[in-house]
Structures are given as C-alpha cells and as structure tokens.
N, C-alpha and C. Protein backbone atom coordinates (compact mmCIF):
# COMPACT_ATOMS: atom_id res chain seq x y z
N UNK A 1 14.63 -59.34 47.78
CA UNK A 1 14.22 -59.82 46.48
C UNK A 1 13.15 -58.90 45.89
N UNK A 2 13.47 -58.66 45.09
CA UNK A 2 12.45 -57.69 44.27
C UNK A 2 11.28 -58.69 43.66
N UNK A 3 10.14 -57.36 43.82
CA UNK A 3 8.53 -58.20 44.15
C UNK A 3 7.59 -58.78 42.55
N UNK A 4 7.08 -59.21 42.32
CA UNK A 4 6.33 -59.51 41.28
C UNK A 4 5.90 -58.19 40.15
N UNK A 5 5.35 -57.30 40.85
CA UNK A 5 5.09 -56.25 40.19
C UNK A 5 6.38 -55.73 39.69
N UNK A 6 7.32 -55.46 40.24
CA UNK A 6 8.51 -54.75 40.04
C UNK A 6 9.39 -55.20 39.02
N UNK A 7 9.26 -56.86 38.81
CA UNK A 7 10.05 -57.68 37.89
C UNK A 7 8.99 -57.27 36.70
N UNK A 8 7.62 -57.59 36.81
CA UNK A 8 6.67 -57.49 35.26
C UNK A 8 7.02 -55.97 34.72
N UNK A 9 7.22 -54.93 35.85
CA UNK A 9 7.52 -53.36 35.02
C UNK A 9 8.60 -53.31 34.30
N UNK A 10 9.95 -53.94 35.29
CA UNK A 10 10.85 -54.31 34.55
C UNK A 10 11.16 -54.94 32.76
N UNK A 11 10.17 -56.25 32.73
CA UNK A 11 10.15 -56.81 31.93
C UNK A 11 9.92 -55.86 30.37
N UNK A 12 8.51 -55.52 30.90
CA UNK A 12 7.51 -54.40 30.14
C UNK A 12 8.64 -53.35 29.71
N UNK A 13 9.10 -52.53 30.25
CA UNK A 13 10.25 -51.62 29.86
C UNK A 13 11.15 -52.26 28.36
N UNK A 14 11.98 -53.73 29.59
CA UNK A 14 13.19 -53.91 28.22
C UNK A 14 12.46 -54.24 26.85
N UNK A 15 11.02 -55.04 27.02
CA UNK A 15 10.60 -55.13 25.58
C UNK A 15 10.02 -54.28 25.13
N UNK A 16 9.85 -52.95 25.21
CA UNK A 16 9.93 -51.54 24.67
C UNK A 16 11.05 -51.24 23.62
N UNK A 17 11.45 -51.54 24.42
CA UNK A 17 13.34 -50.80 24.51
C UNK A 17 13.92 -51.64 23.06
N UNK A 18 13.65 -52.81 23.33
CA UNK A 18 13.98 -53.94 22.35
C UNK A 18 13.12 -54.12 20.88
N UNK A 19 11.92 -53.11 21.14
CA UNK A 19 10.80 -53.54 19.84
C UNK A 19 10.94 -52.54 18.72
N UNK A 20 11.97 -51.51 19.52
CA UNK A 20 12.65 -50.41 18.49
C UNK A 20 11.49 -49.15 18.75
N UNK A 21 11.28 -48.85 20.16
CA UNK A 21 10.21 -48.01 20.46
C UNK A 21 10.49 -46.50 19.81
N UNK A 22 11.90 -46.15 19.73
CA UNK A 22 12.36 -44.78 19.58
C UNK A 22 12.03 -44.96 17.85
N UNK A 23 12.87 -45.52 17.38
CA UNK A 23 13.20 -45.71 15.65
C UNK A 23 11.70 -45.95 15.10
N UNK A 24 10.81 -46.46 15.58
CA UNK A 24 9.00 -46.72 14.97
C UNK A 24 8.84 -45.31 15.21
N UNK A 25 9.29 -44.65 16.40
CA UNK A 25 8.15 -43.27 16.41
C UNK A 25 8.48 -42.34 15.73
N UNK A 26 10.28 -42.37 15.30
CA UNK A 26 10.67 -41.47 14.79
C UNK A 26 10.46 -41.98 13.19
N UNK A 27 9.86 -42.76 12.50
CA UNK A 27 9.51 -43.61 11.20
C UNK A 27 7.99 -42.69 11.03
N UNK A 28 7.33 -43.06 12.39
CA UNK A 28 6.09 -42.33 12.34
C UNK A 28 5.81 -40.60 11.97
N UNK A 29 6.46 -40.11 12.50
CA UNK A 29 6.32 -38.44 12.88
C UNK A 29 7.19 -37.65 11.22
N UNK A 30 8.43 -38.62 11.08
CA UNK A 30 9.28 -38.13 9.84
C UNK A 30 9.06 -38.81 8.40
N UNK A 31 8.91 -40.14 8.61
CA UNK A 31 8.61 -40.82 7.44
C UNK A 31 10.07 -41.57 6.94
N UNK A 32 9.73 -42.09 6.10
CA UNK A 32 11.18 -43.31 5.54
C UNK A 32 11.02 -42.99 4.29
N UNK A 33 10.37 -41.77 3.39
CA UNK A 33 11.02 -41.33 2.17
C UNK A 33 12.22 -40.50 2.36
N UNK A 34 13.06 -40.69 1.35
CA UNK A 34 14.44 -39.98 1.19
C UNK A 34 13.90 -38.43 1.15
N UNK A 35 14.45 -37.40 1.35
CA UNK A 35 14.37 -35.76 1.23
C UNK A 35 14.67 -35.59 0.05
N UNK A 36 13.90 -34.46 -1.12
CA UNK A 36 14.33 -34.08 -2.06
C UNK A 36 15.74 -34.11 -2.06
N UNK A 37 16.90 -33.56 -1.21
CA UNK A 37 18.10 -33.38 -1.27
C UNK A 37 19.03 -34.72 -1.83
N UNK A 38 18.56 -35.15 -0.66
CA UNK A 38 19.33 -36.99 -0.96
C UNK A 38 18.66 -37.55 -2.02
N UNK A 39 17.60 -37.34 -3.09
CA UNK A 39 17.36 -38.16 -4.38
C UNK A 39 18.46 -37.28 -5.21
N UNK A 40 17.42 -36.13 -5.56
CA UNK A 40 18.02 -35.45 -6.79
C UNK A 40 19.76 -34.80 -6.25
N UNK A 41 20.09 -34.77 -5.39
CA UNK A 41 21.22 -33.68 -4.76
C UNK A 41 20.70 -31.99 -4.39
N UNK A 42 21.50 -31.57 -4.61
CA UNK A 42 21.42 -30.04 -3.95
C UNK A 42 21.88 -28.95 -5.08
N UNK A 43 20.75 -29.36 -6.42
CA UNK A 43 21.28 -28.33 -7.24
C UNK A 43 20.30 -27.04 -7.35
C-alpha cells in the first residue's frame, strides 16, 4: 500500500495538472492579446 506521503505528492501533482498549470504559464510569458497578424491580417 502506498504511504501517506506518497498519496499527498500524488494528490499535489494531479491538482497542478488540473488547475491548467501549462496554459496559465504560457498566458503569463506570451500574453492573451491577438498578434498584429490575426487583427489587421498580413498586409
């Protein structure tokens, strides 16, 4: 049976995983405005 500690790391992980850890950081570093390209197009 896997031990107390091992289940809470466990736990800790999936609600990472689940809180959208990748998609917040990549929101953070790039931003959620559109690129000149995608408003105006590519003229």
């Amino acid at each position: 049976m896997a031990s107390k500690t091992k289940k809470t790391e466990f736990r800790r992980r999936r609600k990472k995983g689940a809180s959208g850890k990748k998609r917040k950081a990549e929101n953070r570093n790039t931003g959620t405005t559109l690129s000149q390209k995608e408003l105006f197009g590519d003229a």
